[in-house]
Structures are given as C-alpha cells and as structure tokens.
N, C-alpha and C. Protein backbone atom coordinates (compact mmCIF):
# COMPACT_ATOMS: atom_id res chain seq x y z
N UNK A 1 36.85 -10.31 155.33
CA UNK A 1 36.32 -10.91 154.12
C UNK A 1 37.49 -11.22 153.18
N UNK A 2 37.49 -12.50 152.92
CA UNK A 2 38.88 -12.68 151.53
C UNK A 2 38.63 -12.36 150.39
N UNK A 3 39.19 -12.40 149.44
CA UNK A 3 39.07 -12.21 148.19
C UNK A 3 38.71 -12.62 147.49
N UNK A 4 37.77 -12.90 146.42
CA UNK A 4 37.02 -13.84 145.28
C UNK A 4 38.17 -13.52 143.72
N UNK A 5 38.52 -12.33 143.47
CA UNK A 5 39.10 -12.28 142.90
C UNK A 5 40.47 -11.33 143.33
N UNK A 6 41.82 -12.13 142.97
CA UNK A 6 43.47 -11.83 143.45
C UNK A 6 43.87 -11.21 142.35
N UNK A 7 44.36 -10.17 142.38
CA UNK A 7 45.16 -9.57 140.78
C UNK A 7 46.78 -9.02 141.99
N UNK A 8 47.55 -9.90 141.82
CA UNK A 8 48.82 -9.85 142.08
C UNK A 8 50.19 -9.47 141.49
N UNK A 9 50.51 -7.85 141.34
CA UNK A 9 51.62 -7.90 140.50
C UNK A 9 51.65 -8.39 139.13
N UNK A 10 50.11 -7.98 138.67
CA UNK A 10 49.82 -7.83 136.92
C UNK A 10 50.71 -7.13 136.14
N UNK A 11 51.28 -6.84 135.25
CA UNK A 11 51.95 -6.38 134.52
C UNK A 11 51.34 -6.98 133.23
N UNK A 12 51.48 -5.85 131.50
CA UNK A 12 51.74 -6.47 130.44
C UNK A 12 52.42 -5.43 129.70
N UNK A 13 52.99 -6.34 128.56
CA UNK A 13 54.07 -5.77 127.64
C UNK A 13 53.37 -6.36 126.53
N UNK A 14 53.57 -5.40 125.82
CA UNK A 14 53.06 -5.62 124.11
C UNK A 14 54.38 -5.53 123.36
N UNK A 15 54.93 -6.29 122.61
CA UNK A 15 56.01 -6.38 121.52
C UNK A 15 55.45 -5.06 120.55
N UNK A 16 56.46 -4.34 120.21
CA UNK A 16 55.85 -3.20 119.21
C UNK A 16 57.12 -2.86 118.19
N UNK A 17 56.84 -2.84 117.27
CA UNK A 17 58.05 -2.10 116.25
C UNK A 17 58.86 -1.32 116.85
N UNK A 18 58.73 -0.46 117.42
CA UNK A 18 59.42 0.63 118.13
C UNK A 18 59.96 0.29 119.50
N UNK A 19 59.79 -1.04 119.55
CA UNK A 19 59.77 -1.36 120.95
C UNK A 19 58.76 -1.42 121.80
N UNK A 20 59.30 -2.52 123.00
CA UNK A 20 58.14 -3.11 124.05
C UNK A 20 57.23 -1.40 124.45
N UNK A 21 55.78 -2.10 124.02
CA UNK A 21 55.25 -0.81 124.87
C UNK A 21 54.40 -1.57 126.26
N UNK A 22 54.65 -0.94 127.29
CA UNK A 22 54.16 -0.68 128.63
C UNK A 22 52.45 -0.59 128.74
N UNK A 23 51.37 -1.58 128.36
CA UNK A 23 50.38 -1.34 128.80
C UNK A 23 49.70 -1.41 130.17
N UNK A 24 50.09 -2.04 130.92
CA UNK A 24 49.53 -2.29 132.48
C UNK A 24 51.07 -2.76 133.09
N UNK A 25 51.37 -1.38 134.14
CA UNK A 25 52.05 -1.46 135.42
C UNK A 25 51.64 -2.18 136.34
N UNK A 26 52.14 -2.62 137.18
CA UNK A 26 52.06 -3.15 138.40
C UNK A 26 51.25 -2.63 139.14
N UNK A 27 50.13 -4.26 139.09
CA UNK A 27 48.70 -3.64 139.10
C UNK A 27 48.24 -5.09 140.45
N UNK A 28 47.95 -4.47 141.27
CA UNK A 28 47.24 -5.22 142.44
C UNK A 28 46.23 -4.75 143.15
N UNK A 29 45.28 -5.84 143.22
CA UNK A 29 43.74 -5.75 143.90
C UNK A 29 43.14 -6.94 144.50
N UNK A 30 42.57 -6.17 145.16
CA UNK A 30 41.31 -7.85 145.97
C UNK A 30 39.95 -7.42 145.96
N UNK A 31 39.11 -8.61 145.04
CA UNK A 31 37.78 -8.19 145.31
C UNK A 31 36.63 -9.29 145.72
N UNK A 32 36.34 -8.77 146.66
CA UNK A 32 35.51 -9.52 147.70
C UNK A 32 34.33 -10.06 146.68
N UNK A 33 33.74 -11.14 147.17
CA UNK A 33 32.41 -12.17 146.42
C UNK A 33 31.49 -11.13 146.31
N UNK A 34 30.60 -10.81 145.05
CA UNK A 34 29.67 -9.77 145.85
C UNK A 34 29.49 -8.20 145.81
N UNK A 35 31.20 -7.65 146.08
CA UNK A 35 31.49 -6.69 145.77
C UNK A 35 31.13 -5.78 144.37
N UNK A 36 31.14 -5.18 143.55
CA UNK A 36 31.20 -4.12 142.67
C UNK A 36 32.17 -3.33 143.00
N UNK A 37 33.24 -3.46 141.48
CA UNK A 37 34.29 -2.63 141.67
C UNK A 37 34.10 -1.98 140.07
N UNK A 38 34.56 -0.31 140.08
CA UNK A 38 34.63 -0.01 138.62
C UNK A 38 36.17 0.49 138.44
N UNK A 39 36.61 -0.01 137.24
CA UNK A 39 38.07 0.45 137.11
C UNK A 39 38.02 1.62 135.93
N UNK A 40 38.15 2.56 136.54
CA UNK A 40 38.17 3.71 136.07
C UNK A 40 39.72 4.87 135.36
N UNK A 41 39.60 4.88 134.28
CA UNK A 41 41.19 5.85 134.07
C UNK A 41 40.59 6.31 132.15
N UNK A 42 41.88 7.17 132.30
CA UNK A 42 41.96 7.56 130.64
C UNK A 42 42.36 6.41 129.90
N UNK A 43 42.02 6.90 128.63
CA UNK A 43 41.64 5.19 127.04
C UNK A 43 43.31 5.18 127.17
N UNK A 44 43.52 4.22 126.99
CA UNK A 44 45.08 3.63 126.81
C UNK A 44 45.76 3.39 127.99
N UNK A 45 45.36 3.44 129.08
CA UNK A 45 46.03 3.36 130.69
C UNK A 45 45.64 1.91 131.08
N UNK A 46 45.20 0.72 130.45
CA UNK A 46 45.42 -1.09 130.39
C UNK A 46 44.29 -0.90 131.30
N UNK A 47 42.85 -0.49 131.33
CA UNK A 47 41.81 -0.96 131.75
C UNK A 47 41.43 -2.31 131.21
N UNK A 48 41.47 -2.02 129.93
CA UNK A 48 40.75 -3.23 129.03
C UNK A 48 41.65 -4.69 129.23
N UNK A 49 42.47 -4.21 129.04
CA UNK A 49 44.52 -4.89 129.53
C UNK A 49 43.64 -5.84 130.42
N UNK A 50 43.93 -5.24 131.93
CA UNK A 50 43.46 -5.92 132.84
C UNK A 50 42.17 -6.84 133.14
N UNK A 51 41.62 -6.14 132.60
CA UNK A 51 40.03 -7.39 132.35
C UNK A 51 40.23 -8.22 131.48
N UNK A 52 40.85 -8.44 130.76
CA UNK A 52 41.09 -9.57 129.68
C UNK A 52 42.05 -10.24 130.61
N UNK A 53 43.32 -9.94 130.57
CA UNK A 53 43.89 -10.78 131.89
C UNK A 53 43.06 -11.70 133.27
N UNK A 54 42.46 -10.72 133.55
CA UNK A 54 41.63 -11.84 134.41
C UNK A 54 41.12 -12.54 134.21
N UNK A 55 40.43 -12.41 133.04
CA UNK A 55 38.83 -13.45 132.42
C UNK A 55 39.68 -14.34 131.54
N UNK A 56 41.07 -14.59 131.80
CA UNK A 56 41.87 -15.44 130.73
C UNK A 56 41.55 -15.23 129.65
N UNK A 57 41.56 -14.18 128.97
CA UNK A 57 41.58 -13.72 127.19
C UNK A 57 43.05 -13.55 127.14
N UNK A 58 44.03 -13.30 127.53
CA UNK A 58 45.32 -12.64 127.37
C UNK A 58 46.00 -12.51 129.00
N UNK A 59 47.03 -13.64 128.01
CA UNK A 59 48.09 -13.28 129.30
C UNK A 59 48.77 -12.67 130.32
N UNK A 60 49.66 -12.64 131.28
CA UNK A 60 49.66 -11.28 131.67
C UNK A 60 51.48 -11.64 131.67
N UNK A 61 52.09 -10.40 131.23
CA UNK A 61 53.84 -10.45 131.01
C UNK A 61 54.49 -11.00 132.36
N UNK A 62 53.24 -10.62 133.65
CA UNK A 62 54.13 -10.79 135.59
C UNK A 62 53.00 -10.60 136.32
N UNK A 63 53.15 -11.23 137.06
CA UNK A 63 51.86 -11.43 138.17
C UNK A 63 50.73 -12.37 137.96
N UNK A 64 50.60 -12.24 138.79
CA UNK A 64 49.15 -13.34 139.07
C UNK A 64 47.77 -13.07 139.17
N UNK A 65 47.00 -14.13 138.45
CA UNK A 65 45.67 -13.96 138.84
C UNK A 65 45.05 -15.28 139.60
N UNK A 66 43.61 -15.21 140.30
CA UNK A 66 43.28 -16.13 140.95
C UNK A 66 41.92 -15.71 141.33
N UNK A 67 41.00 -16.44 140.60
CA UNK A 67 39.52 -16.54 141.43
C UNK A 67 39.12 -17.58 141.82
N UNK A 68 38.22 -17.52 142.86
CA UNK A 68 37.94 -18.58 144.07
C UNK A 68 39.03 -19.13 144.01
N UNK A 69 40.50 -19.24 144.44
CA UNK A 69 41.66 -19.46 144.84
C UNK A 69 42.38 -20.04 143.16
N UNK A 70 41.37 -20.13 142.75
CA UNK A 70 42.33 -20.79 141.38
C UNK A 70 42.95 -19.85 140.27
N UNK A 71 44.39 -20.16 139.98
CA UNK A 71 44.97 -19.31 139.38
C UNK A 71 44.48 -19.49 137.49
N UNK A 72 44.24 -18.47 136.82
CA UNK A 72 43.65 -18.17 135.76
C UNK A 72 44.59 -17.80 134.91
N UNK A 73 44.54 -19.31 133.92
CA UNK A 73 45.38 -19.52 133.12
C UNK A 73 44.80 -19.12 131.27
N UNK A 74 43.10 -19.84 131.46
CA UNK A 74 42.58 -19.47 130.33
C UNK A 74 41.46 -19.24 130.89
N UNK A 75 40.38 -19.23 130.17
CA UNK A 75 39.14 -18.41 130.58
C UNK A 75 38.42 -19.30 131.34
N UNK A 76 38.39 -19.19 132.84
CA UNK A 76 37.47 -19.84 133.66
C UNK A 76 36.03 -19.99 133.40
N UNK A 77 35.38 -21.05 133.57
CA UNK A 77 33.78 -21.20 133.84
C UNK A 77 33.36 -20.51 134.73
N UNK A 78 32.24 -20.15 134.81
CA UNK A 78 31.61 -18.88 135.32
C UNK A 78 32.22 -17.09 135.14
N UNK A 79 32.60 -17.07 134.14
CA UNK A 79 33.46 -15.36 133.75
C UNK A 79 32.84 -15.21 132.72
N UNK A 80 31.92 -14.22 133.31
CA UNK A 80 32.11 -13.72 131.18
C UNK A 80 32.25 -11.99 131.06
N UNK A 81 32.61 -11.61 129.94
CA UNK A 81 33.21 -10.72 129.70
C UNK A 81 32.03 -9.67 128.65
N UNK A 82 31.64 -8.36 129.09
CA UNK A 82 31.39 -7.54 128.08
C UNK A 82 32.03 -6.68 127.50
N UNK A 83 32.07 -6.61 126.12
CA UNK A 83 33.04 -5.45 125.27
C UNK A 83 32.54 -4.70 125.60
N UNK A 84 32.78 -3.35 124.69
CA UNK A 84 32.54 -2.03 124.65
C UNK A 84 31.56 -2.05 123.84
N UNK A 85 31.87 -2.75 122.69
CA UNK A 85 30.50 -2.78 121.54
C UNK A 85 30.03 -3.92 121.89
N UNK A 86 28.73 -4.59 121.48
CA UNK A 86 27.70 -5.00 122.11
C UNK A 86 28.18 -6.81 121.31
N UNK A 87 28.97 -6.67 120.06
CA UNK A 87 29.29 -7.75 119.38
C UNK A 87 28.45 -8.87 119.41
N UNK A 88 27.05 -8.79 118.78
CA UNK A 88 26.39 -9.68 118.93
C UNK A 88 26.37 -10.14 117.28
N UNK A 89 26.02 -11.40 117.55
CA UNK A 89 25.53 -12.07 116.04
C UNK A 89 24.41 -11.69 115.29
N UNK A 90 24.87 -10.93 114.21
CA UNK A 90 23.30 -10.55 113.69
C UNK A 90 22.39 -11.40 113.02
N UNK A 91 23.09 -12.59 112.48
CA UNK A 91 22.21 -13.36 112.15
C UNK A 91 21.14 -14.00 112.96
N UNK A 92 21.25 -13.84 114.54
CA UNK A 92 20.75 -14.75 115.57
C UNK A 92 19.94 -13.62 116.94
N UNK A 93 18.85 -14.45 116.86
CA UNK A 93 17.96 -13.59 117.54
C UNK A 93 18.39 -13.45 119.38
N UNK A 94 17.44 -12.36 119.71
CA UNK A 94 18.39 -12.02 121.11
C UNK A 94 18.40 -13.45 121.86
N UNK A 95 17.44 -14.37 122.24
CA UNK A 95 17.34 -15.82 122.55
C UNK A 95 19.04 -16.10 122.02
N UNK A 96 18.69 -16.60 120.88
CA UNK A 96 20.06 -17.44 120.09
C UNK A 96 21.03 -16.49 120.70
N UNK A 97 21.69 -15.15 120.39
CA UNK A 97 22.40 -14.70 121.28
C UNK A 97 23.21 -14.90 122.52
N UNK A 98 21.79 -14.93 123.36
CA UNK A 98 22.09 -14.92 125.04
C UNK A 98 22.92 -16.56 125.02
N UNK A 99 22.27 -17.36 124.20
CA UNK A 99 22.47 -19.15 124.37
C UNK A 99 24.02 -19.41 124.25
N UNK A 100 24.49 -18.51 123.14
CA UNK A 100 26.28 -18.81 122.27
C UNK A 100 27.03 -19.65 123.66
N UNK A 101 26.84 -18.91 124.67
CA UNK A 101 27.57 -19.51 126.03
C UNK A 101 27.83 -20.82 126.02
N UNK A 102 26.42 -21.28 126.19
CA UNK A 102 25.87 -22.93 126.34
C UNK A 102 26.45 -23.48 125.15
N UNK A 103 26.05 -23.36 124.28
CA UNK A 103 25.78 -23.55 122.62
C UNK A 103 28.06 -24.23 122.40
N UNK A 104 28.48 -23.22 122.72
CA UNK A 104 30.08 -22.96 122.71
C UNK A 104 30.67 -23.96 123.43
N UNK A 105 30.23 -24.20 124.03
CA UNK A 105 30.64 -25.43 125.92
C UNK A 105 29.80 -26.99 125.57
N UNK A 106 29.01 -27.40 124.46
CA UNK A 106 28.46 -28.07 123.83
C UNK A 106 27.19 -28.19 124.97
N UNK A 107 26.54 -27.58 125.98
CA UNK A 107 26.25 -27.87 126.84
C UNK A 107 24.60 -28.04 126.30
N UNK A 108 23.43 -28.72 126.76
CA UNK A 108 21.88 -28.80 126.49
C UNK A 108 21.50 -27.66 125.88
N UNK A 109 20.77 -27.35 125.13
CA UNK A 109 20.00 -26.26 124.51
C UNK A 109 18.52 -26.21 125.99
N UNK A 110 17.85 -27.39 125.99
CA UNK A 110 16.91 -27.16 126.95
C UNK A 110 17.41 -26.73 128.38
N UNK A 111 18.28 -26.99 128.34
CA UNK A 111 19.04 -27.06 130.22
C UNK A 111 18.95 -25.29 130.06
N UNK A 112 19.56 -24.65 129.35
CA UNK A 112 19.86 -23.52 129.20
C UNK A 112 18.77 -22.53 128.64
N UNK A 113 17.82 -22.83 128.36
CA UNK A 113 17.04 -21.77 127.47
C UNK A 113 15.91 -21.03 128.75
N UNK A 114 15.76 -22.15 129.79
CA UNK A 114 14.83 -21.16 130.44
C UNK A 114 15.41 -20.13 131.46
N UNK A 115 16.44 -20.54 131.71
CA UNK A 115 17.46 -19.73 132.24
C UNK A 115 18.24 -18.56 131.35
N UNK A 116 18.19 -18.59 129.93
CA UNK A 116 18.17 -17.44 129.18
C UNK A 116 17.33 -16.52 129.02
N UNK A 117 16.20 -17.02 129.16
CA UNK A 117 15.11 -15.98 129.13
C UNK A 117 14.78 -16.03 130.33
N UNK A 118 15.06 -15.64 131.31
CA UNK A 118 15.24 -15.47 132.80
C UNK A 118 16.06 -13.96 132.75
N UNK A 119 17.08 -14.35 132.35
CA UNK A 119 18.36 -13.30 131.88
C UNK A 119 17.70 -12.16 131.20
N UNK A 120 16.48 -12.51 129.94
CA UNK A 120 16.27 -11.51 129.39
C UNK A 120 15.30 -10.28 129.74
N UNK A 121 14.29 -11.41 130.62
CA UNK A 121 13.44 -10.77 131.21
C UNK A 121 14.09 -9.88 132.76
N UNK A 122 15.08 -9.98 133.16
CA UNK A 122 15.64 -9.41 133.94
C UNK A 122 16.30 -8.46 133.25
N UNK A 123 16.63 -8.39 132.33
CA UNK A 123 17.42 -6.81 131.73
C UNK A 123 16.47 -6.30 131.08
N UNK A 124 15.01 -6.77 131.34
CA UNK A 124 13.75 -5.33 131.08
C UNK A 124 13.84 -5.58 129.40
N UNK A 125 14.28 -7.00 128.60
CA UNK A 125 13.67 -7.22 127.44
C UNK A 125 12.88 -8.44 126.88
N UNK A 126 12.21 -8.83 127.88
CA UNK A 126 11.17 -9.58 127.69
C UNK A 126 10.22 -9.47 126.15
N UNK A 127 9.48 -10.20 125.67
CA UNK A 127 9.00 -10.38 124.37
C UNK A 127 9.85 -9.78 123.29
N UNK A 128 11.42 -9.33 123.49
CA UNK A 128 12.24 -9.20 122.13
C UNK A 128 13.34 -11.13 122.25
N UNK A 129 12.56 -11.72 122.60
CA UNK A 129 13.22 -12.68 122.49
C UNK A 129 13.72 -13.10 120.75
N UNK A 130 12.68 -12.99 119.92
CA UNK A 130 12.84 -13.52 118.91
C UNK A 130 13.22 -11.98 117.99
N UNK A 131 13.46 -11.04 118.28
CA UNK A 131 14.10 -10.15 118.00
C UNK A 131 15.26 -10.38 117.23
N UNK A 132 16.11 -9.41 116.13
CA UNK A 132 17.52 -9.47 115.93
C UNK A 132 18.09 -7.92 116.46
N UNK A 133 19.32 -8.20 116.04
CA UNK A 133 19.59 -6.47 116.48
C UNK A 133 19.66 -5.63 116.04
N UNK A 134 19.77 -5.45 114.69
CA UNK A 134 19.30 -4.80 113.82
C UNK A 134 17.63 -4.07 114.50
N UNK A 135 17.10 -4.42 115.03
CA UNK A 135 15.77 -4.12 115.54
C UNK A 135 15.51 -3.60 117.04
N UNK A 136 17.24 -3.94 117.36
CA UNK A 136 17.50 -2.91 118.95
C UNK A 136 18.22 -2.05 118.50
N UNK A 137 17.95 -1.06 119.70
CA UNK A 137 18.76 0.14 120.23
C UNK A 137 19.94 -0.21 120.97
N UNK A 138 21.05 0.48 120.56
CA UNK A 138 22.26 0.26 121.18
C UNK A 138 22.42 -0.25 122.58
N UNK A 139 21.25 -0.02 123.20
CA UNK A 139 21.37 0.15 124.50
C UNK A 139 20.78 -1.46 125.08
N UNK A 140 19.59 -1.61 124.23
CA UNK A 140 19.44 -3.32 123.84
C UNK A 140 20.02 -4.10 123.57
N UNK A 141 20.96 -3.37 122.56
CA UNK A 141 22.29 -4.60 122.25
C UNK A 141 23.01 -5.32 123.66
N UNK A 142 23.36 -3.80 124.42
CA UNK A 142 24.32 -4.15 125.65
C UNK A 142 23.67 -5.06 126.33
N UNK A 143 22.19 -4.75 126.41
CA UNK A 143 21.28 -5.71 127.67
C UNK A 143 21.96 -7.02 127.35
N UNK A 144 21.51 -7.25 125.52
CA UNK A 144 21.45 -9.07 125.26
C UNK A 144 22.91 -9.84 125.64
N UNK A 145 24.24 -8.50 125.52
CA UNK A 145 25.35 -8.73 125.53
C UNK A 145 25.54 -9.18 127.29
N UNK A 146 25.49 -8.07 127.98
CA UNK A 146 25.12 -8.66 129.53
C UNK A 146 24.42 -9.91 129.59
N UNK A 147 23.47 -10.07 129.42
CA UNK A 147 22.40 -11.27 129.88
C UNK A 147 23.73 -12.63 129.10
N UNK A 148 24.07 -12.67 128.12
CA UNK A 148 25.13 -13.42 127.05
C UNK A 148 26.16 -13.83 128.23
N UNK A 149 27.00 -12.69 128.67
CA UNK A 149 28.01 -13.46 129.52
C UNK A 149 27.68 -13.53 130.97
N UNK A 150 26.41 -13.35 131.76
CA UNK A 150 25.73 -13.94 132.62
C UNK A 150 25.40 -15.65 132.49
N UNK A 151 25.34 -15.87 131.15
CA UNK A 151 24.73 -17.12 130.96
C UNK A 151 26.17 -17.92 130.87
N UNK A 152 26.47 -18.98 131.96
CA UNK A 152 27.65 -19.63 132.23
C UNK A 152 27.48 -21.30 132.40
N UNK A 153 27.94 -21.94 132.11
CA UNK A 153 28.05 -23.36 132.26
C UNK A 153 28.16 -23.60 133.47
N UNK A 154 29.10 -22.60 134.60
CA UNK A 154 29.00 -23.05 135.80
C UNK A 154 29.47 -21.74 136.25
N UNK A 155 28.33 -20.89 137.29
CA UNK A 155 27.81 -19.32 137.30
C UNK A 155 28.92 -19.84 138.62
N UNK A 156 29.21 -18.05 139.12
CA UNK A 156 29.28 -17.90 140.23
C UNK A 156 28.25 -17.39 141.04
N UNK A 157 27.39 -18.37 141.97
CA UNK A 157 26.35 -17.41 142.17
C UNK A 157 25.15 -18.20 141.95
N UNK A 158 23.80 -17.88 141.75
CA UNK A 158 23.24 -18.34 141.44
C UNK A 158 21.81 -17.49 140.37
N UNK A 159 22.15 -18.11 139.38
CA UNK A 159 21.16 -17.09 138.49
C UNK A 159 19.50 -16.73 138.68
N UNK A 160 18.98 -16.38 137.88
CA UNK A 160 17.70 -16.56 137.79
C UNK A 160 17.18 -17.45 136.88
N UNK A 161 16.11 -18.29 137.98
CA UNK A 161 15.22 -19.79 137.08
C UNK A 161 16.20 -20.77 137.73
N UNK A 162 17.60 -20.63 138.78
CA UNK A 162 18.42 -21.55 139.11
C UNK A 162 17.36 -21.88 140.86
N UNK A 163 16.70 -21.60 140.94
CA UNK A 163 16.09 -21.80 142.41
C UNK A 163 17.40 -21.48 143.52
C-alpha cells in the first residue's frame, strides 16, 4: 500500500530571542489512504508543529511534505484541521459554522448546505442546527468543529449526501 500522506525529513526552527529553538526533529512517516494514525508525545515535543506543517498552516525549516503525491506548499483542498479549542464563531449558528469552509473558497451556499447537515447529523447533532455555542457543551463545540473541517471544497473521499 503507498502512501496518501509523505512527511519526509520535517524539521522546524522557531527564531527566538535566546536563540533558534528546536521544535520538530527529523520527523518521517507514511500514511496509507484510510489509515488512522494518532501522534502522541508530551506538550512542547512539535505535535501541533507537525500537523500544521502538513495541512500547509506553517512551513517546515527541512523536509518535505506530500499528499496524494503533491507536495504541500499552502493549505491543500480537501485538509482540514481541528484545534484543541473548538474556535468556533459565536456569532454563527452550528449550520453557519460547519459552512465557513464553503463560505471562505467563495463556493455555493446551496451546493454545500445539505452536505453540512449531513456532517451534523453524523456527529449525533442533528436539530442543534440553528443552535449557537454558547448553547453547547464543550464537547458539541468539537463535534461542529470536526463536521467544519470535514466540510471541503474538494474532500478526500467521499462525504455524506455525496452519493
């Protein structure tokens, strides 16, 4: 099986007052289409480092990245990324939320909405569509945040409501 995603001799360096600090060593992996991988270590050891590197948020100081063979320069179509905190818009209901994707990429509001609530009803929050978050539980937040960078202009994969 090849690789869907290449992390080749990653490295990053952060400029620091005190000097360059060392966040992610020389870091290589292959992960198959499909797969589930969890990257696991203590806070400050370039977990976060490395996922931003891939999903083109931040550069990497050496090495390479590459999904479906293409090397990842800025943030590819079909990637999306969840924080740690749930960073949703509070002004905008979990719907409006999940949409920012589409909405961001100038892409149809209709093309995209039944396929958002596809998303929502699959993370078990069905009728909080018109919800804000202020009115979820932390744990709701994450759902709308998941279902958010599921929703892609051009998925890997094929979603739900995509037949």
């Amino acid at each position: 099986m090849s690789a869907f995603i290449e992390v080749r001799g990653v490295e990053k360096v952060y400029p620091a007052r005190a000097g360059a600090r060392q966040a992610l060593r020389r870091t290589s992996l292959d992960i198959a289409a499909g797969e589930f991988v969890s990257i696991v270590g203590p806070s400050g050891c370039g977990k976060t480092t490395l996922m931003k590197i891939v999903a083109g948020l931040l550069p990497a100081s050496a090495g390479k990245v590459r999904i479906d063979g293409v090397p990842v320069h800025d943030p590819p179509d079909g990637v999306g990324m969840v924080f740690q905190a749930a960073t949703l818009l509070k002004w905008r209901t979990v719907l409006a939320n999940v949409l920012v994707p589409a909405e961001a990429t100038g892409r149809p509001r209709a093309q995209y909405e039944p396929v958002a609530r596809a998303l929502i009803r699959l993370v078990g929050l069905e009728g909080f569509d018109d919800h804000y978050p202020r009115e979820l539980s932390g744990g709701m937040q994450q759902r709308v945040a998941i279902s958010r960078a599921l929703l892609s202009p051009k998925p890997y994969g094929v979603l739900p409501g995509e037949g």
